[in-house]
C-alpha atoms as a PDB file:
ATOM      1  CA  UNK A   1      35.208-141.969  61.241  1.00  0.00           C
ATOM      2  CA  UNK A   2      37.394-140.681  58.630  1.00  0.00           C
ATOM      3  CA  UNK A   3      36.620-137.331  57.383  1.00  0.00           C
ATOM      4  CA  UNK A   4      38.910-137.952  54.175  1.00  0.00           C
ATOM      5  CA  UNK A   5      36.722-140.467  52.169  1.00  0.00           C
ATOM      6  CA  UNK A   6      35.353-138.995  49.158  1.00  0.00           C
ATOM      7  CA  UNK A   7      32.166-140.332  47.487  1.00  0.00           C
ATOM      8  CA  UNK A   8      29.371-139.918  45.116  1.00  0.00           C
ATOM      9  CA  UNK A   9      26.858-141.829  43.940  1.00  0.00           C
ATOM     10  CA  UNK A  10      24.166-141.905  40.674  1.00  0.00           C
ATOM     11  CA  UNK A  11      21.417-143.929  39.573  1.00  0.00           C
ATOM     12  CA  UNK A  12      19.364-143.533  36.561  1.00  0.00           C
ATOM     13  CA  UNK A  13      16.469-145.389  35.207  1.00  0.00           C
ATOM     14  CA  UNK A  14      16.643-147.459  32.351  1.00  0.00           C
ATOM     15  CA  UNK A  15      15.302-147.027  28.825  1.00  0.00           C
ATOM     16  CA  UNK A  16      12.798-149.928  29.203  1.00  0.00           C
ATOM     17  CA  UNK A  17      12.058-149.696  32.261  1.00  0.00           C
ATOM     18  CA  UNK A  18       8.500-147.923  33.930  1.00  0.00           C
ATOM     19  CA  UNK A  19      10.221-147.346  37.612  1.00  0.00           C
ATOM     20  CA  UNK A  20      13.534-147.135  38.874  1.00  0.00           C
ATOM     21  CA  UNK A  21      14.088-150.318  40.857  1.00  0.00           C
ATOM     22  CA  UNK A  22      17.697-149.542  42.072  1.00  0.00           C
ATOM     23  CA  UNK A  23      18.956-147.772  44.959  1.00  0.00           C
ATOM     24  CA  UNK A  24      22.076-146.614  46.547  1.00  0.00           C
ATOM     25  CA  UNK A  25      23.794-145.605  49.721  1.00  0.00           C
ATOM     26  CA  UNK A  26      26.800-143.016  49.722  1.00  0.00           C
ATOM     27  CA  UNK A  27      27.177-142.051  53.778  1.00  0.00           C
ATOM     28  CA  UNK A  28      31.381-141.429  53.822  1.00  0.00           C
ATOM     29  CA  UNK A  29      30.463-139.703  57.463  1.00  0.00           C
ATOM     30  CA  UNK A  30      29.555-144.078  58.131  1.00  0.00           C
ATOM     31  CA  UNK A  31      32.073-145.246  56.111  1.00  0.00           C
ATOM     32  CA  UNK A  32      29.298-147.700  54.629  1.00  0.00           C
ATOM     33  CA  UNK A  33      28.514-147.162  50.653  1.00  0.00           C
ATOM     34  CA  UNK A  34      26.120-149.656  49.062  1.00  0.00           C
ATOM     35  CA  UNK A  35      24.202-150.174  45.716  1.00  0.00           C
ATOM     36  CA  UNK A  36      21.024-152.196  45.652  1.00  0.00           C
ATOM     37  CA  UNK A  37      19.248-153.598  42.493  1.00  0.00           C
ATOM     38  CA  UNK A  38      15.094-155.024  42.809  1.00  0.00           C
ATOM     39  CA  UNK A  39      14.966-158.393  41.448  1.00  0.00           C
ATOM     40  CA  UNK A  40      13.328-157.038  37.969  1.00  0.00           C
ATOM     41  CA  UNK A  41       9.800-158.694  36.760  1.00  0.00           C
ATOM     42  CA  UNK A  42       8.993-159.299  40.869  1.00  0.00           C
ATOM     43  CA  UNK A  43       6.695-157.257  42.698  1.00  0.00           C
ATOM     44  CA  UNK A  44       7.932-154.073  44.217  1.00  0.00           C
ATOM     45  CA  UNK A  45      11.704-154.126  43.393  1.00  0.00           C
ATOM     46  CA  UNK A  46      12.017-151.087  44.062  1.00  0.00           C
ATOM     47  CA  UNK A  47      10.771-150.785  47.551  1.00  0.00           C
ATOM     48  CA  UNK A  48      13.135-153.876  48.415  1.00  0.00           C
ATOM     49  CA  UNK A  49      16.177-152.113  47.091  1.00  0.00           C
ATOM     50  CA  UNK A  50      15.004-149.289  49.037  1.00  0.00           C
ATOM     51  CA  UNK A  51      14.862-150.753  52.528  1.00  0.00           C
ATOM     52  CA  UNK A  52      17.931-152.238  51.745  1.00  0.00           C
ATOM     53  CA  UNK A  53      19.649-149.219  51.513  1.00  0.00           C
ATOM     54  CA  UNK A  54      17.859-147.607  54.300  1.00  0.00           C
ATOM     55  CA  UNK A  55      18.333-150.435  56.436  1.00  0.00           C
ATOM     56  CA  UNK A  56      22.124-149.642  55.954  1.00  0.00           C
ATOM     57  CA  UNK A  57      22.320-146.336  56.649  1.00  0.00           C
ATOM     58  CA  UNK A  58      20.572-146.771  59.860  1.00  0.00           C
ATOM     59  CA  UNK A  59      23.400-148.411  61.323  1.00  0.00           C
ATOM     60  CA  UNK A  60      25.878-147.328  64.224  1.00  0.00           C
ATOM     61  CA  UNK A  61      29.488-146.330  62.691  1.00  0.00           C
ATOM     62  CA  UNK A  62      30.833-147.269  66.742  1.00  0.00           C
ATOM     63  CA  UNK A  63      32.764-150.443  66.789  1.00  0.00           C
ATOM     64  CA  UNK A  64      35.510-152.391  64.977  1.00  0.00           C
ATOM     65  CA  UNK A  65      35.608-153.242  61.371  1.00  0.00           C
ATOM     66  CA  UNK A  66      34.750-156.837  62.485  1.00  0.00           C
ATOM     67  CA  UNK A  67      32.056-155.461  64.795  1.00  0.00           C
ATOM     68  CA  UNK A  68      30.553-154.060  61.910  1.00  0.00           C
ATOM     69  CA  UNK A  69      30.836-156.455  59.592  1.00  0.00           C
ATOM     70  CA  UNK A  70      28.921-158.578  61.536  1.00  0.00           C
ATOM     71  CA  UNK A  71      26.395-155.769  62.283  1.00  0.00           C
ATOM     72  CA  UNK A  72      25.873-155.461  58.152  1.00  0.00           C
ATOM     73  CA  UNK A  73      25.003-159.389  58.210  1.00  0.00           C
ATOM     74  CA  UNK A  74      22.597-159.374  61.041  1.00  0.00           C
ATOM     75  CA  UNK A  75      20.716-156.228  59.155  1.00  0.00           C
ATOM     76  CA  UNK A  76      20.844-158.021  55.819  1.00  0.00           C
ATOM     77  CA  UNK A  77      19.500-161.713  57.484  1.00  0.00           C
ATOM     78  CA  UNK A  78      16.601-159.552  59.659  1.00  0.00           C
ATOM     79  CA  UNK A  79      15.628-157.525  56.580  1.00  0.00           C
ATOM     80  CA  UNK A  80      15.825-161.266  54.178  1.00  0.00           C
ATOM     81  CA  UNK A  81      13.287-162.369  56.523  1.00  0.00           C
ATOM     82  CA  UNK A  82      10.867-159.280  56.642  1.00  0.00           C
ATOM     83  CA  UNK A  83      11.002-159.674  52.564  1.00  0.00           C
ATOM     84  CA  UNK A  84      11.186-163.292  52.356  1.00  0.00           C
ATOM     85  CA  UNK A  85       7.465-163.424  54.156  1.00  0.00           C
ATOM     86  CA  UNK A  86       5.715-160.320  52.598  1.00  0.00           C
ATOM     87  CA  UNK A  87       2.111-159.897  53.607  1.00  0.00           C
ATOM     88  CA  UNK A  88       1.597-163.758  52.024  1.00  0.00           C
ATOM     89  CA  UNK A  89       1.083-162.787  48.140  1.00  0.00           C
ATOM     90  CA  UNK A  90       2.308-164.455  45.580  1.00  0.00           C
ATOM     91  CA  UNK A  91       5.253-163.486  44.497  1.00  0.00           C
ATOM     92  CA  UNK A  92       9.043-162.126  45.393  1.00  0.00           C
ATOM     93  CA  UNK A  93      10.518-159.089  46.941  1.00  0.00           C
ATOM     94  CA  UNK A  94      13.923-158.951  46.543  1.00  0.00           C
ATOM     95  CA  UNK A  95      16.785-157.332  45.877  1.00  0.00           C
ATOM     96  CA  UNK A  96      20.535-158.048  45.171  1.00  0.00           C
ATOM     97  CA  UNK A  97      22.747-155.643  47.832  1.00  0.00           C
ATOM     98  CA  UNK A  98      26.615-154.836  47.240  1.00  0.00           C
ATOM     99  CA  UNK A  99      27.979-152.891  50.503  1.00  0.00           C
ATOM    100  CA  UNK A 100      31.766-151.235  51.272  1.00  0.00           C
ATOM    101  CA  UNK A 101      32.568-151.000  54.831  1.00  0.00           C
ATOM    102  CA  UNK A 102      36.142-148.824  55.423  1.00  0.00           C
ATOM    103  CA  UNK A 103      38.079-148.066  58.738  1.00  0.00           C
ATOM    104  CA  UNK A 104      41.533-146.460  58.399  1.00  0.00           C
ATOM    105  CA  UNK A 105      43.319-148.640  56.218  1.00  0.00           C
ATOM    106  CA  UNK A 106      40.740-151.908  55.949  1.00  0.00           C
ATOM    107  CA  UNK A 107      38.104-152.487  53.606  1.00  0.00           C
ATOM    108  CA  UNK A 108      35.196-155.298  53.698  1.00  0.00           C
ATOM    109  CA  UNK A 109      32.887-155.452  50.742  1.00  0.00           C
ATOM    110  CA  UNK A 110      30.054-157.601  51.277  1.00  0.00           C
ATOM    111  CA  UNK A 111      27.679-158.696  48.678  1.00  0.00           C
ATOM    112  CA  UNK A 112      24.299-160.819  47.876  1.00  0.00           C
ATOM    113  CA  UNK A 113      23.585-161.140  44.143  1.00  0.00           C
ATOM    114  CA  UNK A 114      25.148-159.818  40.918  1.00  0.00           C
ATOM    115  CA  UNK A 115      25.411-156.216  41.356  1.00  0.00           C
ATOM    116  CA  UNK A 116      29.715-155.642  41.701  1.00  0.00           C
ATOM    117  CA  UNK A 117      32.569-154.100  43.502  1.00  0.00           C
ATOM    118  CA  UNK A 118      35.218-152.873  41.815  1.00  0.00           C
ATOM    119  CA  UNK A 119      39.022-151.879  42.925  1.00  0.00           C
ATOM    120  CA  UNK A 120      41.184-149.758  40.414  1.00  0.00           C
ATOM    121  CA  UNK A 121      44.472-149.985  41.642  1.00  0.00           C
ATOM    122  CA  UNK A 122      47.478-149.356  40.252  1.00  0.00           C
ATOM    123  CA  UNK A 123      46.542-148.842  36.776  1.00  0.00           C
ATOM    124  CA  UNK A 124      44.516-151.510  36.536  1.00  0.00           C
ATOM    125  CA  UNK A 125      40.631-152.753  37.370  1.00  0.00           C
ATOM    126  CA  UNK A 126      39.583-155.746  39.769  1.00  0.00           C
ATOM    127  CA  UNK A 127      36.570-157.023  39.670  1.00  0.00           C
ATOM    128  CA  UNK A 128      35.918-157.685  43.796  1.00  0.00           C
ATOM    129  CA  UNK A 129      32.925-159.164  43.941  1.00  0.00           C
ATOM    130  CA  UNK A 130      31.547-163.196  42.242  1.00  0.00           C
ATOM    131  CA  UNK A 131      28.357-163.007  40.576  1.00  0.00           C
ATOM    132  CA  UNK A 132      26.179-165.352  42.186  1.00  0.00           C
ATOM    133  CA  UNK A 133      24.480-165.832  39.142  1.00  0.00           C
ATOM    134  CA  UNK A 134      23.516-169.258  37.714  1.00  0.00           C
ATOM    135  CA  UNK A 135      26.252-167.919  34.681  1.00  0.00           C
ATOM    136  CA  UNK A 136      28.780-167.863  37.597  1.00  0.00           C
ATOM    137  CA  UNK A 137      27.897-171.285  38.613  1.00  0.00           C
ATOM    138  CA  UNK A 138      27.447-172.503  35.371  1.00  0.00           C
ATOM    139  CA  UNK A 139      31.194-171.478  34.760  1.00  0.00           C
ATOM    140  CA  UNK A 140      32.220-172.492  37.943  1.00  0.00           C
ATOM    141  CA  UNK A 141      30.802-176.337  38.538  1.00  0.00           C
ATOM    142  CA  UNK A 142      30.480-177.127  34.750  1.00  0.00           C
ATOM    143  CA  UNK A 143      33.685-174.834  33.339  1.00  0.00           C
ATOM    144  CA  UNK A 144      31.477-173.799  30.522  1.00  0.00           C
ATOM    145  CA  UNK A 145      32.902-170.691  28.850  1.00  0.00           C
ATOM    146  CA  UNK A 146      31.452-167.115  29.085  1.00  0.00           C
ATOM    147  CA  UNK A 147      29.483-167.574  25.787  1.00  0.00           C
ATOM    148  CA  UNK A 148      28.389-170.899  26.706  1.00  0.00           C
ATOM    149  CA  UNK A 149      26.846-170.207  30.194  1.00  0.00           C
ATOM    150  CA  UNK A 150      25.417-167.078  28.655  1.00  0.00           C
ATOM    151  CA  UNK A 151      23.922-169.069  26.077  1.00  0.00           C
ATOM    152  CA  UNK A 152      21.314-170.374  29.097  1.00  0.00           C
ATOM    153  CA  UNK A 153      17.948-169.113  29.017  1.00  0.00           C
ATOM    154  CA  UNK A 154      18.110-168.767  32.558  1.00  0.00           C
ATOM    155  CA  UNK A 155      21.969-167.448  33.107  1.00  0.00           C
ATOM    156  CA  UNK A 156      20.998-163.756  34.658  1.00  0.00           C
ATOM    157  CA  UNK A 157      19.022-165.921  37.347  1.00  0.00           C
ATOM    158  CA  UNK A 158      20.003-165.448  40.534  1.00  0.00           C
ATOM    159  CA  UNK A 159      21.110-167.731  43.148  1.00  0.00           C
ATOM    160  CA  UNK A 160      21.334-165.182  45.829  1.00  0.00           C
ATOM    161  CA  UNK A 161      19.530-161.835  47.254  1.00  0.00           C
ATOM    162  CA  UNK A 162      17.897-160.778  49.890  1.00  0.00           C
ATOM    163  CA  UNK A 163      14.502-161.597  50.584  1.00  0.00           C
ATOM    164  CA  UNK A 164      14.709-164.840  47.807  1.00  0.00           C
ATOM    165  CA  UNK A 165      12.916-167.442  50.440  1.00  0.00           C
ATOM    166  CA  UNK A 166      16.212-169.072  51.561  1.00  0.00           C
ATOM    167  CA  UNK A 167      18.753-168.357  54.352  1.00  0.00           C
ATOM    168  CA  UNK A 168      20.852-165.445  53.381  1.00  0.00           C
ATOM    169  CA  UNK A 169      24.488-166.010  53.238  1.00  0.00           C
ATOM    170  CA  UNK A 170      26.345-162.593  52.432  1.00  0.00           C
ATOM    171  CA  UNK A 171      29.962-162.998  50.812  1.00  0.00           C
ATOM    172  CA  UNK A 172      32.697-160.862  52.517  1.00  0.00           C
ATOM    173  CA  UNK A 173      35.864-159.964  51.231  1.00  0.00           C
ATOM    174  CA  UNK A 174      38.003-158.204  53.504  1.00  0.00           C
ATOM    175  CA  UNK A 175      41.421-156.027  51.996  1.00  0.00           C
ATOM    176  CA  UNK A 176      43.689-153.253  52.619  1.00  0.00           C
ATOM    177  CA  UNK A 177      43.564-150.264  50.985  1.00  0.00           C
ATOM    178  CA  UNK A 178      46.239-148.629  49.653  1.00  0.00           C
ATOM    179  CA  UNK A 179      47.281-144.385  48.766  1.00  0.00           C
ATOM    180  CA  UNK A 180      45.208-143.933  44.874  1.00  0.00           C
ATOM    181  CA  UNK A 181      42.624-146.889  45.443  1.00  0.00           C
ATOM    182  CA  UNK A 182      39.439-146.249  43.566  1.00  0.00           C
ATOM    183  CA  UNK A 183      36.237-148.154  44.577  1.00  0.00           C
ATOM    184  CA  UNK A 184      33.036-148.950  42.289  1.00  0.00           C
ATOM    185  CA  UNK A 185      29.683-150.179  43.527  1.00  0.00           C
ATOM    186  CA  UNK A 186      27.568-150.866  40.791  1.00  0.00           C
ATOM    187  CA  UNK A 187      24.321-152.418  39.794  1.00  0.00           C
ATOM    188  CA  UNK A 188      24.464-154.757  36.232  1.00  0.00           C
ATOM    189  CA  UNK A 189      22.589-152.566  34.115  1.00  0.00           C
ATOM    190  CA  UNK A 190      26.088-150.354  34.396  1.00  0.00           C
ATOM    191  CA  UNK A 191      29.002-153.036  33.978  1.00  0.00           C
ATOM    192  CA  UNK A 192      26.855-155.100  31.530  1.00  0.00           C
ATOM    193  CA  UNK A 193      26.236-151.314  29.283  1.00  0.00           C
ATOM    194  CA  UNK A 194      30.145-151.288  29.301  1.00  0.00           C
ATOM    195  CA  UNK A 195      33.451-153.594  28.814  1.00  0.00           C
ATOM    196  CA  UNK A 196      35.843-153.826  31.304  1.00  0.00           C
ATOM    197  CA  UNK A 197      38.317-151.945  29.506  1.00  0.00           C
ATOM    198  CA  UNK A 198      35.784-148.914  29.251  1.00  0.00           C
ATOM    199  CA  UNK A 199      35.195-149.344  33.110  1.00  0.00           C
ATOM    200  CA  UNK A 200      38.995-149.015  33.599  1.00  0.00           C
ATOM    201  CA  UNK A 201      39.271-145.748  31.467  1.00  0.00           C
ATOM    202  CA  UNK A 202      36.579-144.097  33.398  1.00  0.00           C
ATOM    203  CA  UNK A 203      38.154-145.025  36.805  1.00  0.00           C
ATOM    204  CA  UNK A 204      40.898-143.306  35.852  1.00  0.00           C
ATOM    205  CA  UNK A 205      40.124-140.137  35.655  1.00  0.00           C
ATOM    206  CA  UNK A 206      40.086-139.919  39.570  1.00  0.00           C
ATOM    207  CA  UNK A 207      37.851-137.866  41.002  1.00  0.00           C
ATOM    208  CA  UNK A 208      34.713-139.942  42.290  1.00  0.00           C
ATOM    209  CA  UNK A 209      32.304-137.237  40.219  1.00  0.00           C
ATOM    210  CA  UNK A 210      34.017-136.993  37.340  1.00  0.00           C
ATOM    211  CA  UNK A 211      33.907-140.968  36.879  1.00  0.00           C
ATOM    212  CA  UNK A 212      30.952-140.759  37.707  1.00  0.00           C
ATOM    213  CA  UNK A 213      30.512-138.673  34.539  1.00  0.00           C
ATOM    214  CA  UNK A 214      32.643-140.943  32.224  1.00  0.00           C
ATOM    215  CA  UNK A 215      30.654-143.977  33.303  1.00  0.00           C
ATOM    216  CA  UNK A 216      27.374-142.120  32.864  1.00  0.00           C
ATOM    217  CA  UNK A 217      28.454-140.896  29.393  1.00  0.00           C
ATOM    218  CA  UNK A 218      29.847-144.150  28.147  1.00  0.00           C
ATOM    219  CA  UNK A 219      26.753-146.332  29.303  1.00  0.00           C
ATOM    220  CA  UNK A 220      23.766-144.025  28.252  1.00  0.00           C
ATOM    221  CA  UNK A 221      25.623-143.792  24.366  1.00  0.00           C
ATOM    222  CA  UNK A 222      24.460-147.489  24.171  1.00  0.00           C
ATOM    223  CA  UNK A 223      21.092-149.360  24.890  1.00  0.00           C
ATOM    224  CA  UNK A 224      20.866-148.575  28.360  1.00  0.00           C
ATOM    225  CA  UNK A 225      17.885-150.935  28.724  1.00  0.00           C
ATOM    226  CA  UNK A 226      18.227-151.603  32.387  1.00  0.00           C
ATOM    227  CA  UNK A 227      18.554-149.126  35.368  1.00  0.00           C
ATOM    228  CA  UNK A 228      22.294-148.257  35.870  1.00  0.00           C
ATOM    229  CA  UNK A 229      23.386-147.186  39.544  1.00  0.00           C
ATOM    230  CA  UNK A 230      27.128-146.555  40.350  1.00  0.00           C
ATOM    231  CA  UNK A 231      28.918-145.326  43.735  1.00  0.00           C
ATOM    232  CA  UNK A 232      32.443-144.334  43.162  1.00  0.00           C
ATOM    233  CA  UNK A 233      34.431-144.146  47.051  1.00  0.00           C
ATOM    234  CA  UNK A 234      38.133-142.893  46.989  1.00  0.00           C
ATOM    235  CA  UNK A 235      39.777-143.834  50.792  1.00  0.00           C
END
């Protein structure tokens, strides 16, 4: 593994919240980073975020990129069942999960749910990751407009996670990274605290910490209502 990769990660809970259901994974020594969010209102989010991270960083670093993409999805599908079939009670533990797998120059970011990856490159943000969100698919199958599939009582419903009683299928988008590239994990209660422009000027700054600091500082001036976890990677 590369000993270069630097990393940090935060998570704080959120003003209206009684428990901190995220989580997050920042292991540069497995080149695997990850942020997971508990499904909120569902019973014990935050112990399904939990074992999703944990599940993660219990995994071998040996192997090929591919190798380990594919070990990522067999984790994710194993642990989707385990939460999918909890002890029979009514009810759904689940989580969203957003991983980053690096080896030299390649990058895979995998992802169930709505929490993001980001890529600041070159002066300006991507946005990695698709929401699978009914808003996304609202947007996507209907081509209503951002305010329009917002305007649906049920838009922040999700139409993937782990342990949501149907097959997992994890996205993957595989890259190259290139000299200055700046990666976010993040859960929504961040990105949706901020606009994208404010997300740019904080991954600017560099540093994985001291983003970490501007994003921290930016989202906590406003409502902060939900939990807001971030893992900023530099390769």
């Amino acid at each position: 593994m590369q000993a270069a990769w630097r990393s940090a990660g935060r998570t704080t809970r959120g003003n209206k919240r009684s428990r901190n259901e995220d989580a997050f994974l920042d292991c540069p020594q497995l080149g695997c980073w990850a942020v997971a969010d508990g499904m909120g209102g569902h019973r014990a989010g935050d112990v399904a975020s939990q074992r999703v991270v944990s599940s993660l960083g219990s995994l071998s670093c040996h192997g090929s990129l591919d190798q380990r993409i594919e070990e990522v999805r067999r984790c994710m599908r194993a642990l989707d069942s385990q939460l999918g079939h909890t002890d029979g009670l009514p009810g759904i533990t689940g989580s969203t999960v957003v991983a980053l797998l690096l080896e030299g120059r390649r990058a895979a970011c995998l992802w169930a749910g709505d929490s993001r990856c980001y890529l600041w490159r070159g002066q300006r943000l991507y946005q990695l990751s698709r929401d699978h969100s009914l808003q996304q698919q609202l947007m996507d199958q209907q081509h209503l407009s951002l305010a329009q599939a917002q305007a649906h009582p049920d838009a922040r419903a999700l139409t993937r996670a782990i342990g949501a009683r149907q097959p997992l299928n994890l996205e993957v988008l595989e890259l190259r990274t290139h000299p200055g590239d700046v990666f976010l994990l993040c859960s929504d209660g961040l990105y949706q605290g901020l606009s994208h422009s404010e997300l740019g000027r904080a991954m600017a700054v560099g540093a994985p910490r001291q983003v970490l600091e501007r994003l921290f500082s930016a989202v906590l001036r406003g409502a902060a209502q939900d939990d807001c976890t971030a893992v900023v990677v530099q390769p």
